[in-house]
N, C-alpha and C. Protein backbone atom coordinates (compact mmCIF):
# COMPACT_ATOMS: atom_id res chain seq x y z
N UNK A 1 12.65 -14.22 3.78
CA UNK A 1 12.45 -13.48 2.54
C UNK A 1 12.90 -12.04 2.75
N UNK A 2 14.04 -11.35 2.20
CA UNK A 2 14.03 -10.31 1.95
C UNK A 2 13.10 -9.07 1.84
N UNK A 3 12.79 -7.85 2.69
CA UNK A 3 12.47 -6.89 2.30
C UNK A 3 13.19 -5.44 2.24
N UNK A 4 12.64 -4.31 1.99
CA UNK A 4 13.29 -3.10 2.01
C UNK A 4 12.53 -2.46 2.76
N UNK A 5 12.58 -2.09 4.06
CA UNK A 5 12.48 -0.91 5.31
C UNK A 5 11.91 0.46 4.48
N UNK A 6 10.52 0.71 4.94
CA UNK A 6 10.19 2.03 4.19
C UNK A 6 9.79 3.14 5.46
N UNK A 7 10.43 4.32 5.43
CA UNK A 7 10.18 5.44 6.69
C UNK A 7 9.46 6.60 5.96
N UNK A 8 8.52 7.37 6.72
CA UNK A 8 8.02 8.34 6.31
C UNK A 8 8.99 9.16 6.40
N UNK A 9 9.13 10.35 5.44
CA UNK A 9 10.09 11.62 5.67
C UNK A 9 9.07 12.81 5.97
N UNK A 10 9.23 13.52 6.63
CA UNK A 10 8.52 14.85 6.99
C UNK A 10 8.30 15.96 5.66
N UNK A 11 8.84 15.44 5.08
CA UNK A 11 8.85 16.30 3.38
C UNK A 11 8.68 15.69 2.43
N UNK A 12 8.07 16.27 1.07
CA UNK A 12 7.47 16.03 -0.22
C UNK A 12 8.76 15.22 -1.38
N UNK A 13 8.26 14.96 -1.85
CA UNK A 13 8.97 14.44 -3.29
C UNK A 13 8.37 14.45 -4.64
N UNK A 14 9.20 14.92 -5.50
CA UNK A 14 8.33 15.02 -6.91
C UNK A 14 8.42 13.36 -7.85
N UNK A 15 9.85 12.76 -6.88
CA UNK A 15 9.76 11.25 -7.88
C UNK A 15 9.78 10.42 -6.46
N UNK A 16 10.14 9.68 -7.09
CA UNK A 16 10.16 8.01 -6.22
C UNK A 16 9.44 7.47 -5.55
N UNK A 17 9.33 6.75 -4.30
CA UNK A 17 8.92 6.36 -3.45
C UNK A 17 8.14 7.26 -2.61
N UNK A 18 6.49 7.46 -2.55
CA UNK A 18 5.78 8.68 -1.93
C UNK A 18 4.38 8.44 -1.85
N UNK A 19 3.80 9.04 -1.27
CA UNK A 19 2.47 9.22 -1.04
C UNK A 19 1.64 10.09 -0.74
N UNK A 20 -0.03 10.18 -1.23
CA UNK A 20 -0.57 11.42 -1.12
C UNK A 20 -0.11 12.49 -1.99
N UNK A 21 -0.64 13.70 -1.46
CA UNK A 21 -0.21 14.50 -2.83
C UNK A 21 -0.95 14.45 -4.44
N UNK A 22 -0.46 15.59 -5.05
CA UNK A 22 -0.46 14.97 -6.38
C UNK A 22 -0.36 13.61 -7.26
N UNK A 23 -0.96 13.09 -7.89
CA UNK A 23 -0.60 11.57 -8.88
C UNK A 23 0.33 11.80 -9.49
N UNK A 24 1.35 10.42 -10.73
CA UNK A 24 2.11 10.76 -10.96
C UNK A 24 1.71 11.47 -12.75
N UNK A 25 2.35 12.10 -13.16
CA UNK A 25 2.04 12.74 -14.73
C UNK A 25 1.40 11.34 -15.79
N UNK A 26 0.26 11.80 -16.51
CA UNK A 26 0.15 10.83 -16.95
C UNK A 26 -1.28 9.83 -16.25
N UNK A 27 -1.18 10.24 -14.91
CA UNK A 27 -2.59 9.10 -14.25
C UNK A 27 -3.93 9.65 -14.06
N UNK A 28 -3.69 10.86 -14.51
CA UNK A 28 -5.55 11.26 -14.09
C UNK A 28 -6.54 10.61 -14.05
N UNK A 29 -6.20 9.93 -15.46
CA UNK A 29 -7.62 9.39 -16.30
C UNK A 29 -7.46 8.45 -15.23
N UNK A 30 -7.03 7.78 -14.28
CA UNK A 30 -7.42 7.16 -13.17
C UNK A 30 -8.26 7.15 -12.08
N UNK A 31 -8.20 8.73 -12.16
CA UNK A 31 -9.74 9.74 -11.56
C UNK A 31 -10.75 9.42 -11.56
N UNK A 32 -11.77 8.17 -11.65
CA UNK A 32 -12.62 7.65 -12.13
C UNK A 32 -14.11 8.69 -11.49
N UNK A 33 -14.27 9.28 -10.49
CA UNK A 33 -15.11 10.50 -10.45
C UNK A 33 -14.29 11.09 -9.15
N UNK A 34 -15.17 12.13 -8.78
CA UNK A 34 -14.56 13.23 -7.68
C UNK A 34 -14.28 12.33 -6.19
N UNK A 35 -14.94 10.70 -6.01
CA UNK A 35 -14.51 10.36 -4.77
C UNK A 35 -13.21 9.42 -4.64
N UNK A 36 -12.75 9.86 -6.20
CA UNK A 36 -11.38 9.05 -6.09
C UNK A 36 -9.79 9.51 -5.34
N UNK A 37 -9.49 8.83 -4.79
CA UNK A 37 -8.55 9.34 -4.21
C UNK A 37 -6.97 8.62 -4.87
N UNK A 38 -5.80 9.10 -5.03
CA UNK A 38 -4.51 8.76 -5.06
C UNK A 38 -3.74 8.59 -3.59
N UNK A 39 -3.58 7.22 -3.56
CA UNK A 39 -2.78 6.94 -2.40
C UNK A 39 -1.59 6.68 -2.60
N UNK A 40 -0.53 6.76 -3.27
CA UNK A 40 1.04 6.74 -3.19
C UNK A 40 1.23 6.17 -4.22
N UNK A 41 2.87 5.79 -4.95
CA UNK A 41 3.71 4.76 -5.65
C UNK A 41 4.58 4.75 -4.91
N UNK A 42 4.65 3.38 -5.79
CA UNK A 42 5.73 2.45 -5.22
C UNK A 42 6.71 2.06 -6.11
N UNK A 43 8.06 1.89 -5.91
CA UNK A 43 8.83 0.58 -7.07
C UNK A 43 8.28 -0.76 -6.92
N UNK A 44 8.51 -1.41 -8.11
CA UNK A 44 8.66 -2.44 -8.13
C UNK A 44 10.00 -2.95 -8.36
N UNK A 45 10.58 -3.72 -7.24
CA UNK A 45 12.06 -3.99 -6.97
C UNK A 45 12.28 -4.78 -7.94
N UNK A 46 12.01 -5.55 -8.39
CA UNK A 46 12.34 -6.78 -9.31
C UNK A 46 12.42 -6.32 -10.65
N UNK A 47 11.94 -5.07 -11.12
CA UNK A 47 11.43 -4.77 -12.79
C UNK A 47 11.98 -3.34 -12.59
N UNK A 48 13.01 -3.17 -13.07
CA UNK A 48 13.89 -1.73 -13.18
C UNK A 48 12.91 -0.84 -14.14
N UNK A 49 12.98 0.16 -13.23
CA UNK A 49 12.44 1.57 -14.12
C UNK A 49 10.72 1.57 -13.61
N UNK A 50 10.11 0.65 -13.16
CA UNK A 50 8.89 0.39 -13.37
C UNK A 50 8.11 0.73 -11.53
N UNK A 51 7.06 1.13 -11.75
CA UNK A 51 6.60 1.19 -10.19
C UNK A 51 4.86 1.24 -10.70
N UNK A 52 4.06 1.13 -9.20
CA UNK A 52 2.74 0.57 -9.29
C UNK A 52 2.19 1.94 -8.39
N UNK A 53 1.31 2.54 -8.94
CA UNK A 53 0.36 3.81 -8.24
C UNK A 53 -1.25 2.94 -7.79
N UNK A 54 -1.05 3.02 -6.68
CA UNK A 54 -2.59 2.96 -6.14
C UNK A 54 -3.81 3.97 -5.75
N UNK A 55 -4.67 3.60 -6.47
CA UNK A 55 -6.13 4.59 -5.70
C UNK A 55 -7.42 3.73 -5.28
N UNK A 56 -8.09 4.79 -4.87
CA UNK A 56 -9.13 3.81 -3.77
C UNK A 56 -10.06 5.15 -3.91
N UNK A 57 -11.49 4.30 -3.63
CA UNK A 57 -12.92 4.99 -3.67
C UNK A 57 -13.21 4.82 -2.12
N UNK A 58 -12.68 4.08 -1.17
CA UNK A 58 -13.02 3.91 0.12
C UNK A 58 -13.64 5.44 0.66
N UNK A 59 -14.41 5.23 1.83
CA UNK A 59 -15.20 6.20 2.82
C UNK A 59 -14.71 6.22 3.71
N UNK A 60 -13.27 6.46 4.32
CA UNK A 60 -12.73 6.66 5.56
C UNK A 60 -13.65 6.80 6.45
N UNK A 61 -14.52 7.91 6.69
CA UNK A 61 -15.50 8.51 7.73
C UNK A 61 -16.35 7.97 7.99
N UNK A 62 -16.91 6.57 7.11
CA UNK A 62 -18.09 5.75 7.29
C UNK A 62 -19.79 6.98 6.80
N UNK A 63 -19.47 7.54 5.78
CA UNK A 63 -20.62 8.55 5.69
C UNK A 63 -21.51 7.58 4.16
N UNK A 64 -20.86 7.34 4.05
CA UNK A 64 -21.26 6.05 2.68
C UNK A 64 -21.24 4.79 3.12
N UNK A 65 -22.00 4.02 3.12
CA UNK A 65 -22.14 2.51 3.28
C UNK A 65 -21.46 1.85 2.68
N UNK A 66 -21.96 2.24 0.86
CA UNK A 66 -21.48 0.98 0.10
C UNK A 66 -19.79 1.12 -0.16
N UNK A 67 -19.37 2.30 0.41
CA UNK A 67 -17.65 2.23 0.19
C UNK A 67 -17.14 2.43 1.98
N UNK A 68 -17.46 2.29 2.74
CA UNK A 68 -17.42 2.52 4.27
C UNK A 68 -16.12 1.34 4.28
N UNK A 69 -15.03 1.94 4.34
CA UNK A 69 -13.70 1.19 4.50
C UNK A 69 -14.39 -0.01 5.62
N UNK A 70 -14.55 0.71 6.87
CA UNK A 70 -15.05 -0.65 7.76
C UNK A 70 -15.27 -1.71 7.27
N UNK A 71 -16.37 -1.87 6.44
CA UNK A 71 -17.09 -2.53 5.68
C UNK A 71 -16.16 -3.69 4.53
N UNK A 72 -14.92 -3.53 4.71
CA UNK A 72 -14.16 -3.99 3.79
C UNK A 72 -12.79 -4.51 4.35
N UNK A 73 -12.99 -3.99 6.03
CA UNK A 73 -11.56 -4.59 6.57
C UNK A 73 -11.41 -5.94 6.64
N UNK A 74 -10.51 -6.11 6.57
CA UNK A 74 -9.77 -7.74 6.68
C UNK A 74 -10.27 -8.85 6.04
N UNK A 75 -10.29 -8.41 4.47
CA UNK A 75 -10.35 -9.52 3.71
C UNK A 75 -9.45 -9.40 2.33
N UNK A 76 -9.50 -10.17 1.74
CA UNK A 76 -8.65 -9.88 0.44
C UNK A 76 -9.77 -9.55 -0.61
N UNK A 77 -9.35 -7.98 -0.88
CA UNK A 77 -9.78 -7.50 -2.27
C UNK A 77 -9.58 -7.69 -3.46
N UNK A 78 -9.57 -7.88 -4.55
CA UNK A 78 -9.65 -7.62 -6.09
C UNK A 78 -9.96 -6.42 -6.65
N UNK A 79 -8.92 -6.08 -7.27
CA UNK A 79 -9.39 -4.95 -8.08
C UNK A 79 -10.64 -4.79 -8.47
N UNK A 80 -11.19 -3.42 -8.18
CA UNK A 80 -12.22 -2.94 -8.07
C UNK A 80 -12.75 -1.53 -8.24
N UNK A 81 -13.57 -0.92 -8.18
CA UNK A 81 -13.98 0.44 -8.16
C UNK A 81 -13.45 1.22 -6.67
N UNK A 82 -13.56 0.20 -6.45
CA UNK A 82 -13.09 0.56 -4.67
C UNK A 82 -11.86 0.93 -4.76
N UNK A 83 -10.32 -0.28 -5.09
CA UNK A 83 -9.29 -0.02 -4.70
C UNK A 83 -8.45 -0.77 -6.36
N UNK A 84 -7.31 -0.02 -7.13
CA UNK A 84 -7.23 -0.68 -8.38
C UNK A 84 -5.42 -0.19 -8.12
N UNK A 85 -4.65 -0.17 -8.91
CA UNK A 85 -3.36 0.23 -9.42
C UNK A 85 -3.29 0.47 -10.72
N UNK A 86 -2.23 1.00 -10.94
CA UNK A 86 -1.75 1.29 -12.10
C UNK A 86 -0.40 1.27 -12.14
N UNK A 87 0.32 0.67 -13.49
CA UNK A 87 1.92 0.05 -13.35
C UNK A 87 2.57 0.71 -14.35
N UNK A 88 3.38 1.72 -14.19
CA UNK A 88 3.99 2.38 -15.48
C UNK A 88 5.05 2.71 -15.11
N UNK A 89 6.00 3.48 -15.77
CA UNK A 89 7.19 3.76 -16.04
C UNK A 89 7.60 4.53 -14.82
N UNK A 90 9.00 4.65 -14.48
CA UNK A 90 9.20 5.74 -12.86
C UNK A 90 8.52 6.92 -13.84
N UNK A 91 8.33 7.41 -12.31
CA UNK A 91 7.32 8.80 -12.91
C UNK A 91 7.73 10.01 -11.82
N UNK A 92 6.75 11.38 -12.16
CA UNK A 92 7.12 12.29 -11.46
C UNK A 92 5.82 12.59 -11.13
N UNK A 93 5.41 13.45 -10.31
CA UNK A 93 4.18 14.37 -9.91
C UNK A 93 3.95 14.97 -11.07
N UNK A 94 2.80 14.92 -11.33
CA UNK A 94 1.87 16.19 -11.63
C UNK A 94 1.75 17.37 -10.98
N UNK A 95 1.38 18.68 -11.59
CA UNK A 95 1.25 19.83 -11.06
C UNK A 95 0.32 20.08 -9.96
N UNK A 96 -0.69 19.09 -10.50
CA UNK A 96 -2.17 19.27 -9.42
C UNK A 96 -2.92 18.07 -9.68
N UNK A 97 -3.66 17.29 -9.07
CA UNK A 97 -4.57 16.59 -8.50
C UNK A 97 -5.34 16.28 -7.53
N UNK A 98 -6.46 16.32 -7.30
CA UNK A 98 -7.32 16.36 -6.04
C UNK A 98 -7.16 15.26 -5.23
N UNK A 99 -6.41 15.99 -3.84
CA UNK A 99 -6.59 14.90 -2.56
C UNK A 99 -6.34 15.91 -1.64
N UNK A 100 -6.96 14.51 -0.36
CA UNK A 100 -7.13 15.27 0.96
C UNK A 100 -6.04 14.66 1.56
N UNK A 101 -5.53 13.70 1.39
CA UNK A 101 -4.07 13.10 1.81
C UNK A 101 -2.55 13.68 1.58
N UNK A 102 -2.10 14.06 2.91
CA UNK A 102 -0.74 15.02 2.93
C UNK A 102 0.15 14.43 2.27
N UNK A 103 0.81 14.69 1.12
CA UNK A 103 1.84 14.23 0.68
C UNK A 103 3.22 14.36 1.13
N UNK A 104 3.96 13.02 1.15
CA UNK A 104 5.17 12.37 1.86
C UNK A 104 5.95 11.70 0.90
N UNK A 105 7.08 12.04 1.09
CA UNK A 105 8.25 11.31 0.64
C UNK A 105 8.25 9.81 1.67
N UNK A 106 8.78 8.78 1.02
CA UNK A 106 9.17 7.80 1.60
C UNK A 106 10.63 7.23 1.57
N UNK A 107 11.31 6.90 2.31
CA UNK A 107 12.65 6.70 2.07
C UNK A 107 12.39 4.86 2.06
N UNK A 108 13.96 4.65 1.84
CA UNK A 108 13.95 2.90 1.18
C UNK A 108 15.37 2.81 1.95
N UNK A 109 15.23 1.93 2.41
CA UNK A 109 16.45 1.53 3.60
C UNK A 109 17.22 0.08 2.87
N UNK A 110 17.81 -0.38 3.23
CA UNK A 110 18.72 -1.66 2.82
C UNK A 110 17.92 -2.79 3.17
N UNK A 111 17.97 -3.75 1.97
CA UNK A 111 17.52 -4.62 2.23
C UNK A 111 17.57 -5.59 2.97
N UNK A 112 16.69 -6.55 3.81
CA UNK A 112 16.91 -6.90 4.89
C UNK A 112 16.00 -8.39 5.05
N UNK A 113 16.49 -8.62 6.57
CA UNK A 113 15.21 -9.68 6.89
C UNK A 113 14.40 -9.47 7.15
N UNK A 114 12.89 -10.08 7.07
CA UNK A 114 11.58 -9.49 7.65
C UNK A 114 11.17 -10.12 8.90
N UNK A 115 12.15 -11.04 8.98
CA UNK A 115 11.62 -11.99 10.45
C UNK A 115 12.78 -11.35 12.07
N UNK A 116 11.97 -11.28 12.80
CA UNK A 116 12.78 -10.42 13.91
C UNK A 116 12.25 -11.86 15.43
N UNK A 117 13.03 -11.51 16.51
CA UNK A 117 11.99 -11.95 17.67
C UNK A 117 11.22 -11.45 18.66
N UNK A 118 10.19 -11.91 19.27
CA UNK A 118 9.46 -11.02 20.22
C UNK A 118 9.78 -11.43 21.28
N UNK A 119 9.62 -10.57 22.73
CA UNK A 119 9.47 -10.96 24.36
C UNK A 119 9.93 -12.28 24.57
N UNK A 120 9.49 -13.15 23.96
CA UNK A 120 9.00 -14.53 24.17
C UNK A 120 10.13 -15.28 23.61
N UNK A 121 11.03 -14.43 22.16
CA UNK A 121 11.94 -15.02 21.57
C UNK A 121 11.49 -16.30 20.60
N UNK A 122 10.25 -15.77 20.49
CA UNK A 122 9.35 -16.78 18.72
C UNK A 122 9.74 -15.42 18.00
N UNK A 123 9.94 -16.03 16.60
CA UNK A 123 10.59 -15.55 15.45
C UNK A 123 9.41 -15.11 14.69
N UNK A 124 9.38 -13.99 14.67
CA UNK A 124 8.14 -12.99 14.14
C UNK A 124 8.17 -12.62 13.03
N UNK A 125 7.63 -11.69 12.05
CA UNK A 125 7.41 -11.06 10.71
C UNK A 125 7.29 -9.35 11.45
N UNK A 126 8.32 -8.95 10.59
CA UNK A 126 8.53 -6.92 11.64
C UNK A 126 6.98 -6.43 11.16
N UNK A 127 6.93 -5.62 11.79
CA UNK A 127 5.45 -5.30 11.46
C UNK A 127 5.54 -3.47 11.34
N UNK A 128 6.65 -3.02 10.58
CA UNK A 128 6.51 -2.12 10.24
C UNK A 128 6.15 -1.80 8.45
N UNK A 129 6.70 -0.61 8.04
CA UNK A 129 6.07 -0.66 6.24
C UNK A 129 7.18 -1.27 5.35
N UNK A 130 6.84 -2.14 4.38
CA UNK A 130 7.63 -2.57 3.75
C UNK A 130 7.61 -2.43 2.30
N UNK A 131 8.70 -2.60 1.52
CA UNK A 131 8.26 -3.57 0.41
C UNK A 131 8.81 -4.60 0.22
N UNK A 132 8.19 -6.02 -0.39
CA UNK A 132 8.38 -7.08 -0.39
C UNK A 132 8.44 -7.87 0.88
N UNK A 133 8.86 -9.09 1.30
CA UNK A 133 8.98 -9.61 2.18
C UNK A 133 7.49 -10.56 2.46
N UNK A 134 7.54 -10.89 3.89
CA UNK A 134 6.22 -11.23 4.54
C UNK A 134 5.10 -10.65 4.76
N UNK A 135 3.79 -10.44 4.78
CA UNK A 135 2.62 -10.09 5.00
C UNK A 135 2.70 -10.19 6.64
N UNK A 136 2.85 -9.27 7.64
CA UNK A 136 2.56 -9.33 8.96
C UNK A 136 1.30 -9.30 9.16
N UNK A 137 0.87 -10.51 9.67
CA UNK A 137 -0.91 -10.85 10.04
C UNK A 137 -1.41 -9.84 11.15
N UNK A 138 -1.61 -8.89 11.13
CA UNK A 138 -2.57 -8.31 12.45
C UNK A 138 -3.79 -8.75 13.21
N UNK A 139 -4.42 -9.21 12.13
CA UNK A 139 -5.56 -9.86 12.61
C UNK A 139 -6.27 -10.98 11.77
N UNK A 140 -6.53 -11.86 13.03
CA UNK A 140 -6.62 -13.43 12.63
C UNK A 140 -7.39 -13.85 11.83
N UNK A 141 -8.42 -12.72 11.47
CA UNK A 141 -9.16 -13.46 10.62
C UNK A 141 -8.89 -13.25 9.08
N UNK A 142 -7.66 -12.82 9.09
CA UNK A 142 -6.95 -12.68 7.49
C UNK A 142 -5.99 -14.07 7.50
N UNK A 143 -5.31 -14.62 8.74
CA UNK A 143 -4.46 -15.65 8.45
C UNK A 143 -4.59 -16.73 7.29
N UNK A 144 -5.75 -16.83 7.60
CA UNK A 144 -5.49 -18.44 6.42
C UNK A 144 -5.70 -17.95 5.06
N UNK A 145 -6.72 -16.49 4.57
CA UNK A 145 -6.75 -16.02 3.74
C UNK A 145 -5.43 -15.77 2.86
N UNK A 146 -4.23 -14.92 3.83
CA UNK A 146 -2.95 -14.91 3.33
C UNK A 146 -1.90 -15.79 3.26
N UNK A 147 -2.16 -17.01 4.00
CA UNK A 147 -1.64 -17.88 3.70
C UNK A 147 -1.85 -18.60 2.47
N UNK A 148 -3.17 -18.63 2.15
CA UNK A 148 -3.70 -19.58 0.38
C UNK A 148 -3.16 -18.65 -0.50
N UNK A 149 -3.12 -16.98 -0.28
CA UNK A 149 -3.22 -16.36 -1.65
C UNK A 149 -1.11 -16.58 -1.58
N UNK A 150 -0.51 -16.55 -0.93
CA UNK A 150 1.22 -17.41 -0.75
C UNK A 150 1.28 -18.42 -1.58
N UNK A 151 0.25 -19.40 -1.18
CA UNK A 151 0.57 -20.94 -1.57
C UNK A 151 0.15 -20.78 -3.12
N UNK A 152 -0.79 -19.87 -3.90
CA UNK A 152 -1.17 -19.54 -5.32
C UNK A 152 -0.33 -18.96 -5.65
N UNK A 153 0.66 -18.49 -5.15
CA UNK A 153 1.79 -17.74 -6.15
C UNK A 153 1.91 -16.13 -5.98
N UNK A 154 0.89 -15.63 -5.10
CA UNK A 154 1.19 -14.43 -4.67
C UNK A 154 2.41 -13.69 -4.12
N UNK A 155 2.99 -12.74 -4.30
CA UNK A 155 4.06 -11.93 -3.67
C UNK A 155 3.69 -10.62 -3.23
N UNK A 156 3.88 -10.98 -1.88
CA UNK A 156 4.10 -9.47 -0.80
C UNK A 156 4.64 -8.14 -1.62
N UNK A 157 4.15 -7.60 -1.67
CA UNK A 157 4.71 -6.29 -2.88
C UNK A 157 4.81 -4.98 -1.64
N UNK A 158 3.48 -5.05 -1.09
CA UNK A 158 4.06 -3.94 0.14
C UNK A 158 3.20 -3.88 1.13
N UNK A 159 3.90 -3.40 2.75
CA UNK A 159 2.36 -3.42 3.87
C UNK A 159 2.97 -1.69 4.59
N UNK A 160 1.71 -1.02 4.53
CA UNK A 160 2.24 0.53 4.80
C UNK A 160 0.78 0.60 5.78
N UNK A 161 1.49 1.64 6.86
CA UNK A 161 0.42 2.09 7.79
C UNK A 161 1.16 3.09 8.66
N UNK A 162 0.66 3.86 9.26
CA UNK A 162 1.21 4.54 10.23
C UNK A 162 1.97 4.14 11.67
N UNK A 163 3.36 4.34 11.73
CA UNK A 163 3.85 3.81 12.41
C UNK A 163 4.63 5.06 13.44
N UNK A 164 4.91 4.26 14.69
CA UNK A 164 5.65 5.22 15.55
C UNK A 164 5.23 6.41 16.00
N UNK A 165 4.19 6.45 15.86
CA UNK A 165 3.55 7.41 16.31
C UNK A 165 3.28 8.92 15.74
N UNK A 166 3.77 8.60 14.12
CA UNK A 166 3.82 9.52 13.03
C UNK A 166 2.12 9.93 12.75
N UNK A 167 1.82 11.12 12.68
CA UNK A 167 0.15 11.19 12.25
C UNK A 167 0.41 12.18 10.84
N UNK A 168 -0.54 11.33 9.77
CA UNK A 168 0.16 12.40 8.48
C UNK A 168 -1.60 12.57 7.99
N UNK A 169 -1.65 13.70 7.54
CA UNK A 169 -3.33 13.99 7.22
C UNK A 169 -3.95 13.39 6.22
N UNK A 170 -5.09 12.81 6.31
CA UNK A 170 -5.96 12.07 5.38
C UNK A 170 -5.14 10.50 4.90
N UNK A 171 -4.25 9.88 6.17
CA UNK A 171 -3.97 8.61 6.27
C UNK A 171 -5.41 7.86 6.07
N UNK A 172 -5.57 6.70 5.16
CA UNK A 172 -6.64 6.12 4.64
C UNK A 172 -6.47 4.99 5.84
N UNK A 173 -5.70 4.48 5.86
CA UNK A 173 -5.29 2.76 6.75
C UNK A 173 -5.23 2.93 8.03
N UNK A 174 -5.45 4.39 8.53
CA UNK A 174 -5.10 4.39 10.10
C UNK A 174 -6.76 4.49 10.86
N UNK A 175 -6.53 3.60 11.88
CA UNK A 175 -5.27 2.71 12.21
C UNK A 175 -5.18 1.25 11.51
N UNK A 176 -3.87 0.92 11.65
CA UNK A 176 -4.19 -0.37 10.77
C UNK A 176 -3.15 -0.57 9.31
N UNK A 177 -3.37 -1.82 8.27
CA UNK A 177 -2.07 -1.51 7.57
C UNK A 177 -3.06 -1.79 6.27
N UNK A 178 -2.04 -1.09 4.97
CA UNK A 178 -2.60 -2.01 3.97
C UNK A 178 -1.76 -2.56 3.12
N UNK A 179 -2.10 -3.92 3.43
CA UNK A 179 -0.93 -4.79 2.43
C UNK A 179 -1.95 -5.13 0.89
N UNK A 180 -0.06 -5.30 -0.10
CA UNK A 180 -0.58 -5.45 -1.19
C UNK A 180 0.12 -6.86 -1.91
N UNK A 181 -0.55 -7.51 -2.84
CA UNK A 181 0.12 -8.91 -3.54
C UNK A 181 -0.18 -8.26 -5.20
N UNK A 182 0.89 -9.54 -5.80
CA UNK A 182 0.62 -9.62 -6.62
C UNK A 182 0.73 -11.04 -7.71
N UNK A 183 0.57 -11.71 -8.37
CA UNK A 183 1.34 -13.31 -9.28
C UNK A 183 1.99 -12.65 -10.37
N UNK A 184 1.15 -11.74 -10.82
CA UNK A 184 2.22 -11.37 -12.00
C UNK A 184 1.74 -9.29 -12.01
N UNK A 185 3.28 -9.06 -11.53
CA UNK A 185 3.56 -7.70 -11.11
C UNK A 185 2.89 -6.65 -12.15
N UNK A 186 3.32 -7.00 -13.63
CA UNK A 186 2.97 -5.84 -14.68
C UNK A 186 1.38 -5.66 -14.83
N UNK A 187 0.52 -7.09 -14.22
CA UNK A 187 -0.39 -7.03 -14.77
C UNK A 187 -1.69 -6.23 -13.30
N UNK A 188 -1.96 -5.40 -13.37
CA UNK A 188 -2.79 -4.64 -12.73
C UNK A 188 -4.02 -5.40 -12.45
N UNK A 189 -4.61 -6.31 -12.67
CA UNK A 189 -5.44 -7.78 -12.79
C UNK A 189 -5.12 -8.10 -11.61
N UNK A 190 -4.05 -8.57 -11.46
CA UNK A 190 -3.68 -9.62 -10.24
C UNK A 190 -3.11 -8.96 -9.11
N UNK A 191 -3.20 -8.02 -8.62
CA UNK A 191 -3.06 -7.51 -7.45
C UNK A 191 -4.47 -7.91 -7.04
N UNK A 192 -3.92 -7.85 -5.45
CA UNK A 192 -4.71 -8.36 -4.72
C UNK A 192 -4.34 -7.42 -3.14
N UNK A 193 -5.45 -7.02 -2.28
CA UNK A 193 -5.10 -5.57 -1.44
C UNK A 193 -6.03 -6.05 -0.15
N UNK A 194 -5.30 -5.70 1.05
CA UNK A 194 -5.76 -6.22 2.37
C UNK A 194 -5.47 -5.42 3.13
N UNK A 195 -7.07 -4.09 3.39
CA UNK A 195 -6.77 -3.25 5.11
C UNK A 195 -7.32 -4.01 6.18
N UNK A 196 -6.20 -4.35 6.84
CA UNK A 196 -6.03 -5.05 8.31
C UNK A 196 -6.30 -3.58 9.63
N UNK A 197 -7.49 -3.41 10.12
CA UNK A 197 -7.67 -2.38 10.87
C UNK A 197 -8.48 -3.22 12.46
């Protein structure tokens, strides 16, 4: 299955492919109170013009229980108070919005294969950030989970985490990745979101 190679850039962007930072114009009201956070957009490759903004109520620091990311690794989520999207038109930044997450440009590389080999020369899933492609399993006790939500019609939409030894401030997924699905892309319903830590 085809994906597109995503690299952090050391610098900001007002459109495209990015994260942290400001939201894009237009998403506040996504703000649902002060512990909401904006974690990046994305395109959606398949639907020209169109891309998906994610936010999350998670507790990185573990100082809250009932949102204590820990508390939530390695299973498949549903939209929630916790973690939701939003799917609208390409967009630009806003002037201002509250986050503690450094905002990054992301670059988009050529599309490609997602299957590579390891040491051993078994045919692997790359396990860097993507969009589209395979879900790289980190840990086993998501396997069969991501395997059923495949066999229902789900599509790999994207898996982002800190890679190479890049450290960018108020990274939510580190260490660790968070992949995202979806059955039907426009509809903000059917995403479905997995931090593998």
């Amino acid at each position: 299955m085809d994906m597109v190679p995503l690299r952090f850039l050391p610098t900001d962007a007002v459109s495209g492919c990015r994260i942290g930072g400001p939201c894009p114009v237009g998403l506040k009201a996504q703000f649902r109170d002060s512990l909401t956070q904006y974690f990046g957009t994305f395109p959606l490759i398949e639907f020209e013009k169109t891309e998906f903004s994610i936010f999350h109520r998670f507790d990185r620091l573990g100082n809250d229980a009932a949102r204590d990311i820990i508390a939530f690794n390695n299973q498949i989520l549903e939209p929630s108070e916790l973690i939701w999207v939003a799917v609208h038109p390409v967009s630009f930044r806003s002037e201002d919005s509250p986050n503690i997450f450094e905002a990054r440009a992301l670059e988009l590389h050529n599309p490609g294969s997602d299957l590579t080999h390891d040491d051993q020369c078994r045919l692997i899933h790359i396990t860097g950030c993507t969009l589209g492609g395979h879900c790289y399993v980190e840990r086993v006790q998501v396997r069969d989970d991501v395997k059923r939500l495949e066999e229902e019609g789900y599509r790999h939409l994207l898996q982002i985490g800190e890679v190479g030894g890049d450290f960018i401030e108020g990274f939510p997924w580190d260490p660790g990745f968070l992949n995202v699905w979806a059955s039907h892309p426009l509809d903000p319903s059917t995403y479905r979101f997995c931090v593998q830590q």
